[in-house]
C-alpha atoms as a PDB file:
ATOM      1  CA  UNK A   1    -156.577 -31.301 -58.777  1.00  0.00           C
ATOM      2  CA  UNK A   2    -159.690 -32.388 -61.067  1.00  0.00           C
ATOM      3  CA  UNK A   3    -159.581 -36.507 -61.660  1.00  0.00           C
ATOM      4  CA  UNK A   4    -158.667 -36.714 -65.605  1.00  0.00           C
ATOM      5  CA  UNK A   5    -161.410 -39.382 -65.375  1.00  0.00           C
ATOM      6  CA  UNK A   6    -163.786 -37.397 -65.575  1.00  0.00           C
ATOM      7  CA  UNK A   7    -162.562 -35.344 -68.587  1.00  0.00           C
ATOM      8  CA  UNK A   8    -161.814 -38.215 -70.360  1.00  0.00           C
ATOM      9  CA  UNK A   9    -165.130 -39.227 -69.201  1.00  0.00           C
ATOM     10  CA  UNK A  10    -166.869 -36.300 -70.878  1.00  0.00           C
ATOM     11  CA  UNK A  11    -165.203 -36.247 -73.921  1.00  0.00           C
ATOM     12  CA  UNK A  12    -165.967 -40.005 -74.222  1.00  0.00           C
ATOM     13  CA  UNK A  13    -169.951 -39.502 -73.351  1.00  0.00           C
ATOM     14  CA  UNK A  14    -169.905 -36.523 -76.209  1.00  0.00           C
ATOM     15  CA  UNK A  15    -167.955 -38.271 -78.917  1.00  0.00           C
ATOM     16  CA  UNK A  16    -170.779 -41.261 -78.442  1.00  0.00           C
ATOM     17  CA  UNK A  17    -173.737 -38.878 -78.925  1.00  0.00           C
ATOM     18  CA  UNK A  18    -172.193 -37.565 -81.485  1.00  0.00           C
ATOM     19  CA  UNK A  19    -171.757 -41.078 -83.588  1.00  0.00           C
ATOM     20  CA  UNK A  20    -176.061 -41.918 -82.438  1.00  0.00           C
ATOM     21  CA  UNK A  21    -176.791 -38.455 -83.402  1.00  0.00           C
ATOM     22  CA  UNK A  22    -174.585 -38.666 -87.032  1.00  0.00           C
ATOM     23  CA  UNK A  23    -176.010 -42.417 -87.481  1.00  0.00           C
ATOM     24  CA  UNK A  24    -179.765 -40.930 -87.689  1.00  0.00           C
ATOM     25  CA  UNK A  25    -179.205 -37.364 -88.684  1.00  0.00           C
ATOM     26  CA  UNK A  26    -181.472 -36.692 -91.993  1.00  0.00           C
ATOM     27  CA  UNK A  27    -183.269 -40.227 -91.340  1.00  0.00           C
ATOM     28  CA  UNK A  28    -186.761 -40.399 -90.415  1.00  0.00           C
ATOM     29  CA  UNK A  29    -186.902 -39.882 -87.094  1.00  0.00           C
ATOM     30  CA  UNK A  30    -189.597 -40.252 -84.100  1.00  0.00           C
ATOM     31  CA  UNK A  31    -190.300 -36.765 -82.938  1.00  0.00           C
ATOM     32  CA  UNK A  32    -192.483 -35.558 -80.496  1.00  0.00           C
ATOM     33  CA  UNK A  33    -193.647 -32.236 -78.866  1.00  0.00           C
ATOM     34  CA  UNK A  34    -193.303 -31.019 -75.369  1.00  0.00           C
ATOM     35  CA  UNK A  35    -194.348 -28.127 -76.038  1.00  0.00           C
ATOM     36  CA  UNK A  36    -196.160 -26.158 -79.141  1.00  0.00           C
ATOM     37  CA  UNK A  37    -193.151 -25.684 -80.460  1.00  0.00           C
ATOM     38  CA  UNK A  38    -190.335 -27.567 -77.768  1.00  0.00           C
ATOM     39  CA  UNK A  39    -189.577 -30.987 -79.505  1.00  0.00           C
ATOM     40  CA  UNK A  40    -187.881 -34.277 -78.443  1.00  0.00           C
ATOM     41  CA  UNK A  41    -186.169 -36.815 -80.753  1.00  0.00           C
ATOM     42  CA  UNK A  42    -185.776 -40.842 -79.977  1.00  0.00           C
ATOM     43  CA  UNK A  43    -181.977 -39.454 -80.669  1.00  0.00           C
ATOM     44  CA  UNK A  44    -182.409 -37.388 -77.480  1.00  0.00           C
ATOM     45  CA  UNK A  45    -183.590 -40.325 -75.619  1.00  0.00           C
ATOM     46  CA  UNK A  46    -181.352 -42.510 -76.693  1.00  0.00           C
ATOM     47  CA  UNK A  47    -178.429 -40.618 -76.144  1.00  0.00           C
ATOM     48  CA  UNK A  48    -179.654 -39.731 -72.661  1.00  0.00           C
ATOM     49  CA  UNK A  49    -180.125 -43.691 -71.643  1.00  0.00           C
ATOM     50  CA  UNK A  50    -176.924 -44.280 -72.771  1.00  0.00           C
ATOM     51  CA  UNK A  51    -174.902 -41.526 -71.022  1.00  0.00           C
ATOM     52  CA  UNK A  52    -176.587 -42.199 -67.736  1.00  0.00           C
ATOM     53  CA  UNK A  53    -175.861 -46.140 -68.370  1.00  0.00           C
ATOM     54  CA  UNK A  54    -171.903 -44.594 -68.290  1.00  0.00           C
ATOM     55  CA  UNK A  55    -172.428 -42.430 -64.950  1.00  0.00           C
ATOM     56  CA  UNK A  56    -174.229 -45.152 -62.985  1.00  0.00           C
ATOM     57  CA  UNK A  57    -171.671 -48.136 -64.069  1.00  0.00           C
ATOM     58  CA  UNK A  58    -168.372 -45.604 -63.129  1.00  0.00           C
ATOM     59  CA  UNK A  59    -169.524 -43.395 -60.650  1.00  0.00           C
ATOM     60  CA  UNK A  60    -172.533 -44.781 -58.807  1.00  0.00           C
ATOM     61  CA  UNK A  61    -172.788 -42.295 -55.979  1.00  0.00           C
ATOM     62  CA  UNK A  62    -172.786 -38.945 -58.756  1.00  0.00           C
ATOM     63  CA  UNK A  63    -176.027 -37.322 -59.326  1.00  0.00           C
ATOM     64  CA  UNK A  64    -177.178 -36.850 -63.377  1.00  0.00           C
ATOM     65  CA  UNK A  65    -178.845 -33.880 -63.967  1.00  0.00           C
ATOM     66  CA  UNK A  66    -180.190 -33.952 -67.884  1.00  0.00           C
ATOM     67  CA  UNK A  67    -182.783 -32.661 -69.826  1.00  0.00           C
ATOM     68  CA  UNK A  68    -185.266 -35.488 -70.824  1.00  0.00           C
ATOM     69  CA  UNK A  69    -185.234 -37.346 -67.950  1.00  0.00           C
ATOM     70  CA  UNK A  70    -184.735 -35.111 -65.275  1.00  0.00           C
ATOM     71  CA  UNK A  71    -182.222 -35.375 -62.035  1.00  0.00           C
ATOM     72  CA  UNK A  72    -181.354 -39.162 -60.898  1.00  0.00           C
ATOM     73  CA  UNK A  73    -178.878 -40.451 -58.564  1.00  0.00           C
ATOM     74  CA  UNK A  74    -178.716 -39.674 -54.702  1.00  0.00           C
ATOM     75  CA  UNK A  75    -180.286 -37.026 -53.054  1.00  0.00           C
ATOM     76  CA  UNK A  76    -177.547 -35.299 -52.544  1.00  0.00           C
ATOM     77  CA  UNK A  77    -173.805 -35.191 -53.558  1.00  0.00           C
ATOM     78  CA  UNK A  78    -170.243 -34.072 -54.552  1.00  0.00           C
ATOM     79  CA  UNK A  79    -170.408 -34.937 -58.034  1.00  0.00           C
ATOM     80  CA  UNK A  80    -173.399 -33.825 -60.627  1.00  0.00           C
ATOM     81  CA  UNK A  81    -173.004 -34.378 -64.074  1.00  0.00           C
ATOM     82  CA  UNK A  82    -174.932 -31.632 -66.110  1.00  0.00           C
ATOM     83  CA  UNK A  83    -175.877 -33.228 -69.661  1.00  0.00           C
ATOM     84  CA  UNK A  84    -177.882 -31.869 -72.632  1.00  0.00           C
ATOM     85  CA  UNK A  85    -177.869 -35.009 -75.311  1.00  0.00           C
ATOM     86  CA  UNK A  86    -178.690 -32.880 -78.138  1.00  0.00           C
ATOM     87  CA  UNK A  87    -178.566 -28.960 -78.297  1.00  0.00           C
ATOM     88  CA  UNK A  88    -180.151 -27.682 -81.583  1.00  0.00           C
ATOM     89  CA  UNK A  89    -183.102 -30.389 -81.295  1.00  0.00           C
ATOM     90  CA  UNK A  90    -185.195 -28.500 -83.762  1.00  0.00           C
ATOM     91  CA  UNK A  91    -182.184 -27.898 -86.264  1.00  0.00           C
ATOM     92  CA  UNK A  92    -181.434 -31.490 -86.004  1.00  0.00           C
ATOM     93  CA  UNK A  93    -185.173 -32.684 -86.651  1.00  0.00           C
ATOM     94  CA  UNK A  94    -185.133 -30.386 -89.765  1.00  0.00           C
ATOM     95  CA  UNK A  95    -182.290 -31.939 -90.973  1.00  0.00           C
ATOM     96  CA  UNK A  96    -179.953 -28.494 -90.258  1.00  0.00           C
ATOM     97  CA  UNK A  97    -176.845 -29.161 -89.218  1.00  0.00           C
ATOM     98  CA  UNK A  98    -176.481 -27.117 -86.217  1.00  0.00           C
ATOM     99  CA  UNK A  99    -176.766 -29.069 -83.251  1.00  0.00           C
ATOM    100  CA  UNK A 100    -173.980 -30.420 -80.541  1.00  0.00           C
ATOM    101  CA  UNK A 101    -173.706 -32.475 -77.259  1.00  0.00           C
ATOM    102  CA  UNK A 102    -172.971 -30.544 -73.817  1.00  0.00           C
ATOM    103  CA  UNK A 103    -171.809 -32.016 -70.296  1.00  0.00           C
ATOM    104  CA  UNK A 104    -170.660 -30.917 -67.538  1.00  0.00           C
ATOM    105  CA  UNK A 105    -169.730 -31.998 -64.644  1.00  0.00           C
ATOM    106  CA  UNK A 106    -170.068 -29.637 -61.096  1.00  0.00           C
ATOM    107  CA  UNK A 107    -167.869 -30.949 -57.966  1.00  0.00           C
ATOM    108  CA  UNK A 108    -169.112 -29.328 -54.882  1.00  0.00           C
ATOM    109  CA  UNK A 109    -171.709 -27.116 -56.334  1.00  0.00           C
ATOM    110  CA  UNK A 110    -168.384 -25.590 -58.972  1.00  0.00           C
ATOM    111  CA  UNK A 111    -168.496 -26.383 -62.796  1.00  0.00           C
ATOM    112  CA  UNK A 112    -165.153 -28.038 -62.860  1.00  0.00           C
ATOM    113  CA  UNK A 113    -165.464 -29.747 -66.149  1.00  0.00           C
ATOM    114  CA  UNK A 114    -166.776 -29.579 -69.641  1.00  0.00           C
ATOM    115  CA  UNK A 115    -167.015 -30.933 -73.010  1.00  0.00           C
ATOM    116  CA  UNK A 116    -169.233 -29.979 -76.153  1.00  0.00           C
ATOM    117  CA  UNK A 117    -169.164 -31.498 -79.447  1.00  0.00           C
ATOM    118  CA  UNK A 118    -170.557 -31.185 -82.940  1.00  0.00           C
ATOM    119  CA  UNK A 119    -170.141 -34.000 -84.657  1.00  0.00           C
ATOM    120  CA  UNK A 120    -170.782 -31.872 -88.144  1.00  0.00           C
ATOM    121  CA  UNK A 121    -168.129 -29.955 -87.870  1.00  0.00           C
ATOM    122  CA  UNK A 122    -165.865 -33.038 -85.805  1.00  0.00           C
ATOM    123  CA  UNK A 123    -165.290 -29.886 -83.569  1.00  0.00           C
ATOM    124  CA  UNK A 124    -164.538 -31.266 -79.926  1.00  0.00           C
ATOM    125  CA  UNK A 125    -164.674 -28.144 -77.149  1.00  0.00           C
ATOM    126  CA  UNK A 126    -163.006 -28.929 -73.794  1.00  0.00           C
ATOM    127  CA  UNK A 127    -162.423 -27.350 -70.510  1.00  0.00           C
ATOM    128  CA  UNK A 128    -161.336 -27.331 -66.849  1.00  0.00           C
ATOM    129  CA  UNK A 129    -161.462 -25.289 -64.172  1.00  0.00           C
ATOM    130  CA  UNK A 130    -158.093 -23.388 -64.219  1.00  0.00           C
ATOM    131  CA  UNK A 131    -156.325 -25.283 -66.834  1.00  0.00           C
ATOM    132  CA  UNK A 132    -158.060 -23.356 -69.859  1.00  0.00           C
ATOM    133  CA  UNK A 133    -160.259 -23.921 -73.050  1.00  0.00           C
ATOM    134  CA  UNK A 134    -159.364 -26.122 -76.049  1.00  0.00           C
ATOM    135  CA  UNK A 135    -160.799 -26.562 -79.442  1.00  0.00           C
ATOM    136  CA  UNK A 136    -159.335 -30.191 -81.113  1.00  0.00           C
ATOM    137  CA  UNK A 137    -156.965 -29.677 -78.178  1.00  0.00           C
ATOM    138  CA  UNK A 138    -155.868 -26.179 -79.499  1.00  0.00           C
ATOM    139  CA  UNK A 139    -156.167 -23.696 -77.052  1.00  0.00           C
ATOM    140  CA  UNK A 140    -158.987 -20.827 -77.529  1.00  0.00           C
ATOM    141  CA  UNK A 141    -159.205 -17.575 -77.165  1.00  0.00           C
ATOM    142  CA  UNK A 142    -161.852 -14.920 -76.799  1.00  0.00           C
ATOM    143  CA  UNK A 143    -161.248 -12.245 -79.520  1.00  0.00           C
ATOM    144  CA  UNK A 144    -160.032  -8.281 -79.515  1.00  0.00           C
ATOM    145  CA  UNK A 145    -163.012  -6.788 -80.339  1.00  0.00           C
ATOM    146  CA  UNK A 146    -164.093  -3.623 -78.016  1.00  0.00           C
ATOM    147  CA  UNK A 147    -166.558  -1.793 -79.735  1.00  0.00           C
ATOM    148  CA  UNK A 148    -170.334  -2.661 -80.207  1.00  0.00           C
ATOM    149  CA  UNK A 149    -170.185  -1.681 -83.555  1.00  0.00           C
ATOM    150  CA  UNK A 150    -167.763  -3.838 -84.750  1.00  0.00           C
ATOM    151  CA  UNK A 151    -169.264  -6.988 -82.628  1.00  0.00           C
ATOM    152  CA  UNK A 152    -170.926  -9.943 -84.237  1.00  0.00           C
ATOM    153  CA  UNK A 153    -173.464 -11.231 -81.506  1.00  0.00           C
ATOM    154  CA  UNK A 154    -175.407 -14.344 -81.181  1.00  0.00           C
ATOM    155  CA  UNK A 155    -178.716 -15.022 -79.249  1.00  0.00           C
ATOM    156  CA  UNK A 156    -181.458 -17.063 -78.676  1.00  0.00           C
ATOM    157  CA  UNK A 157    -185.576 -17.307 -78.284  1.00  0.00           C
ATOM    158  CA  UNK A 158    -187.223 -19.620 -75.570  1.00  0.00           C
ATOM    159  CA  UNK A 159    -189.966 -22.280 -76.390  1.00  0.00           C
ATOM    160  CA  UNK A 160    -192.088 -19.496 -74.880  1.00  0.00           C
ATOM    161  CA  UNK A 161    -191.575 -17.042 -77.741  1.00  0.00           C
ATOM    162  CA  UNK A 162    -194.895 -17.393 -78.613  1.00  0.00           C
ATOM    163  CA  UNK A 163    -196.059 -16.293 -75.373  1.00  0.00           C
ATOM    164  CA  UNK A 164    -193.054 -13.721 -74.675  1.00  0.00           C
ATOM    165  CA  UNK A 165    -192.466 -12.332 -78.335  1.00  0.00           C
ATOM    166  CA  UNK A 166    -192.711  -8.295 -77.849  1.00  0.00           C
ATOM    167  CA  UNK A 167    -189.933  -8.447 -75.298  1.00  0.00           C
ATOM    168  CA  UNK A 168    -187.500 -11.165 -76.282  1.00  0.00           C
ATOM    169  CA  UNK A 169    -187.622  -9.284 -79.943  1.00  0.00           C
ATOM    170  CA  UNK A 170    -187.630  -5.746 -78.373  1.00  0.00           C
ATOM    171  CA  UNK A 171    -184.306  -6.277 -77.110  1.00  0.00           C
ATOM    172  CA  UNK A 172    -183.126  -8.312 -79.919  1.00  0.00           C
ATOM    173  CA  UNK A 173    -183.987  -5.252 -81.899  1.00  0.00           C
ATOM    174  CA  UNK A 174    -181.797  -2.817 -79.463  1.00  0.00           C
ATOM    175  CA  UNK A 175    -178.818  -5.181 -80.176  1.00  0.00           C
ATOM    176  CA  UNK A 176    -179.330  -5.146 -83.779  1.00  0.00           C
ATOM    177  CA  UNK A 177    -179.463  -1.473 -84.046  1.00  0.00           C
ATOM    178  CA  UNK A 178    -175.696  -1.189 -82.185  1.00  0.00           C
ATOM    179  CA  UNK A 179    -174.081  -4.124 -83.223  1.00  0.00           C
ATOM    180  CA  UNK A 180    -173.024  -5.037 -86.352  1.00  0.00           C
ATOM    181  CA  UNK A 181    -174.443  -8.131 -86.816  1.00  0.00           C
ATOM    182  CA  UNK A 182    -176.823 -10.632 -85.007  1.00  0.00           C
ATOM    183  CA  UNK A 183    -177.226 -14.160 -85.271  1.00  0.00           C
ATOM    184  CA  UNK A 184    -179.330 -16.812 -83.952  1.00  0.00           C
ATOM    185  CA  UNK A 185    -178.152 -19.972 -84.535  1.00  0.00           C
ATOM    186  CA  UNK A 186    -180.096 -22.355 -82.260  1.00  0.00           C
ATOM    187  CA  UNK A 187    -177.773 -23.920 -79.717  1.00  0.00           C
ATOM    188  CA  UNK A 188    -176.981 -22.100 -76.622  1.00  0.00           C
ATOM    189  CA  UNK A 189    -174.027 -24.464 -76.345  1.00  0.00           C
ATOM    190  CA  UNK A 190    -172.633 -23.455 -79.650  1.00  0.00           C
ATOM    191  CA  UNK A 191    -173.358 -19.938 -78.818  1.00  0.00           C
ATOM    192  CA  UNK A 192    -171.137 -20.177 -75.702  1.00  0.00           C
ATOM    193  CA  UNK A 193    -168.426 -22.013 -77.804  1.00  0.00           C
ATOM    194  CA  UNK A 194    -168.089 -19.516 -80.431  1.00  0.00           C
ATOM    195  CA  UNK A 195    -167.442 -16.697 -78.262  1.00  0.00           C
ATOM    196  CA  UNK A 196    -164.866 -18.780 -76.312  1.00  0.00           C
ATOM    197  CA  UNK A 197    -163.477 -19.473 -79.789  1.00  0.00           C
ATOM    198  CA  UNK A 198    -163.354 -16.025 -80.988  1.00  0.00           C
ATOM    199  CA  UNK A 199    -166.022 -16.583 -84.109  1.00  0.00           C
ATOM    200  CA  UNK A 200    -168.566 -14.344 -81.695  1.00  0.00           C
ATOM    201  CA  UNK A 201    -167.921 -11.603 -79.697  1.00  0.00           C
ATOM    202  CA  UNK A 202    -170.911 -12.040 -77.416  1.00  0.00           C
ATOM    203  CA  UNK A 203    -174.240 -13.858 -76.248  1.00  0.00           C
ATOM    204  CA  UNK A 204    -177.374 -13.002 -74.128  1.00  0.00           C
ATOM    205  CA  UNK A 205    -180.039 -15.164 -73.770  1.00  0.00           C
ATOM    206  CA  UNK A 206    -183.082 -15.581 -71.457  1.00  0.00           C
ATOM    207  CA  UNK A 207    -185.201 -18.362 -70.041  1.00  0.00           C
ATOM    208  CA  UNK A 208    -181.981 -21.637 -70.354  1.00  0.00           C
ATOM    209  CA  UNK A 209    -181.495 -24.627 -68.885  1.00  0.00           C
ATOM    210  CA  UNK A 210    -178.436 -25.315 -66.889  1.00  0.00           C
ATOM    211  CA  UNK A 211    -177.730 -27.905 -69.460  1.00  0.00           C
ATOM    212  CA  UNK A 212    -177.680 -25.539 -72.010  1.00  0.00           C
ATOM    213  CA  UNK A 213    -174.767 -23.368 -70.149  1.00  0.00           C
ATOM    214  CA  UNK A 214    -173.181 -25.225 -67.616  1.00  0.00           C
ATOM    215  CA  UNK A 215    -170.331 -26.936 -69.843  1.00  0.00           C
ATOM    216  CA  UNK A 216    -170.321 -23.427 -72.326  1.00  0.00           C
ATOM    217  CA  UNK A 217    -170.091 -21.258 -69.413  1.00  0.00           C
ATOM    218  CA  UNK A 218    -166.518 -23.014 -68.410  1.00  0.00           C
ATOM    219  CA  UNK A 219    -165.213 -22.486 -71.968  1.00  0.00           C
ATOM    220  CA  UNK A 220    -165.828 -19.000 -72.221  1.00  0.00           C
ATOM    221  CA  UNK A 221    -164.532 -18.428 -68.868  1.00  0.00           C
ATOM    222  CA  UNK A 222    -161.318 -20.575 -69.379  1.00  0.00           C
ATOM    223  CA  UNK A 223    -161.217 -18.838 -73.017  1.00  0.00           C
ATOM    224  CA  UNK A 224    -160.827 -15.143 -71.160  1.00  0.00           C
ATOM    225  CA  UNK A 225    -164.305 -14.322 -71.263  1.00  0.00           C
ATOM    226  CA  UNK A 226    -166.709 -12.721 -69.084  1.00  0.00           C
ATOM    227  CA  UNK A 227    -170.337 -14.052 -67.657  1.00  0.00           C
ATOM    228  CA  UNK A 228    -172.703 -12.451 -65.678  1.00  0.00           C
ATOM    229  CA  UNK A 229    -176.871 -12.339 -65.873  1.00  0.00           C
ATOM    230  CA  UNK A 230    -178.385 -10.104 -67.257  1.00  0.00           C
ATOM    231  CA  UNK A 231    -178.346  -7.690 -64.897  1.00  0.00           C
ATOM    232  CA  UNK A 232    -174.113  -7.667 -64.246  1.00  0.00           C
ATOM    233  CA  UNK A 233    -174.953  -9.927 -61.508  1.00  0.00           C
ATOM    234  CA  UNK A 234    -172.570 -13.241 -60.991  1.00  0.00           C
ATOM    235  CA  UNK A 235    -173.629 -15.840 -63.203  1.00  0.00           C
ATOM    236  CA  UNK A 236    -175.442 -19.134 -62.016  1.00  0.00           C
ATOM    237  CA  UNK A 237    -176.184 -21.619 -63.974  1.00  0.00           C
ATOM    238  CA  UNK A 238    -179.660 -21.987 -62.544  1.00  0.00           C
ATOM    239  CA  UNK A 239    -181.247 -18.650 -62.833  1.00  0.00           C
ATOM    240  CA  UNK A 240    -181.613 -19.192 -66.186  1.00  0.00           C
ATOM    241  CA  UNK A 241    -180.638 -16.008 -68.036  1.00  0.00           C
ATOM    242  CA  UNK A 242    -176.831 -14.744 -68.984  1.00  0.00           C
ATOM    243  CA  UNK A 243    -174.616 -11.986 -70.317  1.00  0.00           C
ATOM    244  CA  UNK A 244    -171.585 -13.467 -71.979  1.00  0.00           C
ATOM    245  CA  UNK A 245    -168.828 -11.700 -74.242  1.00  0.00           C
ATOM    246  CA  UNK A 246    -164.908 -11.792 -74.760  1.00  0.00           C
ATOM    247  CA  UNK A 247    -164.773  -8.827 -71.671  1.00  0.00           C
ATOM    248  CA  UNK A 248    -163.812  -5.887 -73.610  1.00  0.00           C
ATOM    249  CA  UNK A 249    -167.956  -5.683 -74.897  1.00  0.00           C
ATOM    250  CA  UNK A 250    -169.430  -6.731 -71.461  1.00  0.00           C
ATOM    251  CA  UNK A 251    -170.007  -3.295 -69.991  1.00  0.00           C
ATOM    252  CA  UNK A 252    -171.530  -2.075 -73.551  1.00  0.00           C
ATOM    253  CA  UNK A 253    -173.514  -4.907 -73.355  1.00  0.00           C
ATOM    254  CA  UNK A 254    -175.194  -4.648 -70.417  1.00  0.00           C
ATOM    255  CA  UNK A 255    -175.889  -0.817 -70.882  1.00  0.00           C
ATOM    256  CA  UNK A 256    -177.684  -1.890 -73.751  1.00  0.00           C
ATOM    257  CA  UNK A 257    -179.837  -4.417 -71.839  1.00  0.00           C
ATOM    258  CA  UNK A 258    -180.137  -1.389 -68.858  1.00  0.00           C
ATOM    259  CA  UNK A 259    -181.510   0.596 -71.746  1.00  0.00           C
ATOM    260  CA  UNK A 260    -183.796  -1.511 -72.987  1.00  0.00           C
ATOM    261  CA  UNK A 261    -185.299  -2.198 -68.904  1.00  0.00           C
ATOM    262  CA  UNK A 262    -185.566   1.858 -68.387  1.00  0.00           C
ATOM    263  CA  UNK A 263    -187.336   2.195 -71.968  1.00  0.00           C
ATOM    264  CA  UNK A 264    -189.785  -0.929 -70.908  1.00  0.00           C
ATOM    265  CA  UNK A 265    -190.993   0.905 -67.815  1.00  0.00           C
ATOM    266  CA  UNK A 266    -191.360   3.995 -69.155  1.00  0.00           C
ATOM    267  CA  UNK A 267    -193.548   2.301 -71.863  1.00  0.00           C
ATOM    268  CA  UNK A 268    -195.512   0.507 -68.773  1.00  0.00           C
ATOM    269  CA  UNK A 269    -195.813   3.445 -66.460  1.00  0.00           C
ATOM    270  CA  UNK A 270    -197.386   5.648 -69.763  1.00  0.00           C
END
């Protein structure tokens, strides 16, 4: 049985990043570039600091795994906490109100529990690892759709798009041309949360985080969903890449994506 400690731990850590990240959303902010186009807030920071303030003061011996300031904690352990402060960074520095907090938390290598929130919408996404999916403590649901056709999908382009553009928008164009409807909205976490919730029907993406997935990846899963790579493979929240629909889409969608790989190699071998 999963400590309710730790979920009331997550939602706790999310609900606080959500009132820093509300307090200086549309404010001047401090932003700065890790990349050409991969930014960081002092929001980001400061929610970071804060969260692992909470780990180290109630669970001293559970690693943090996060995006700004990389892995901390022992060497090695049960417990790793998997924590993006703020998902949609570039929506929130342009004052777009897309954005959301993600944790996780992985007990023995397992994503056992999550929580997401976006503070916009005072939308608060939970999960645990058999005990199901909740939106504002309402349970969710992945919707009916089976056909591509009738499918609204959502995706996402890396901070390497500049470098990886032909590719990333080949496919993108495959999808658009069976689907009806594509959207990109700018927060893998969101992403994740919408098809758990029924809004989507599914998500691909390449080149993520686990921080971006780890807690998402438990709603959709608890939700009824299905998540593989990109190749049907099982998922992992490490390799970086992922299939994700309500179940009834996933085998269209990955014959699209097996498509798209034979039509790329034909182009190459030409």
């Amino acid at each position: 049985m999963i400590d309710p400690l730790f979920l009331a731990t997550a939602v706790e850590a999310v609900l606080a990043a959500g009132d820093l990240q509300m307090a200086r959303f549309g404010t001047d902010l401090r932003v700065a570039k890790k990349g050409a186009i991969d930014l960081v807030t002092e929001v980001d920071l400061a929610v970071e600091r804060t969260f692992r303030a909470m780990v180290a003061e109630r669970f001293p011996d559970h690693l943090v795994l996060a995006e700004e300031l990389g892995a901390s904690g022992p060497a090695t352990g049960k417990y790793c906490w998997i924590f993006d402060p703020l998902d949609g960074t570039t929506n929130y520095a342009h004052g777009l109100p897309v954005f959301a907090s993600s944790l996780a938390l992985e007990i023995d290598g397992v994503v056992s529990v999550g929580a997401i929130y976006d503070p916009t919408r005072r939308e608060l996404f939970t999960a645990t690892l058999g005990g199901g999916a909740y939106l504002n403590g309402v349970p969710m649901r992945v919707s009916p759709v089976g056909t591509l056709v009738d499918a609204m999908l959502v995706t996402g382009f890396p901070y390497t798009i500049h470098q990886s553009r032909d590719e990333l928008v080949s496919l993108f164009s495959m999808f658009i041309s069976k689907a009806q409807a594509v959207r990109r909205l700018g927060s893998a976490a969101l992403d994740l949360c919408y098809v758990a919730a029924g809004r989507m029907d599914g998500f691909w993406e390449q080149q993520l985080k686990p921080w971006d997935v780890a807690a998402g990846a438990l709603m959709l899963a608890e939700a009824g969903g299905t998540i593989t790579g990109l190749d049907g493979a099982p998922f992992d929240v490490r390799r970086g890449q992922l299939m994700a629909s309500n179940g009834l889409l996933h085998a269209a969608l990955l014959e699209v994506v097996r498509e798209w790989r034979v039509g790329r190699q034909a182009a190459v071998g030409d």
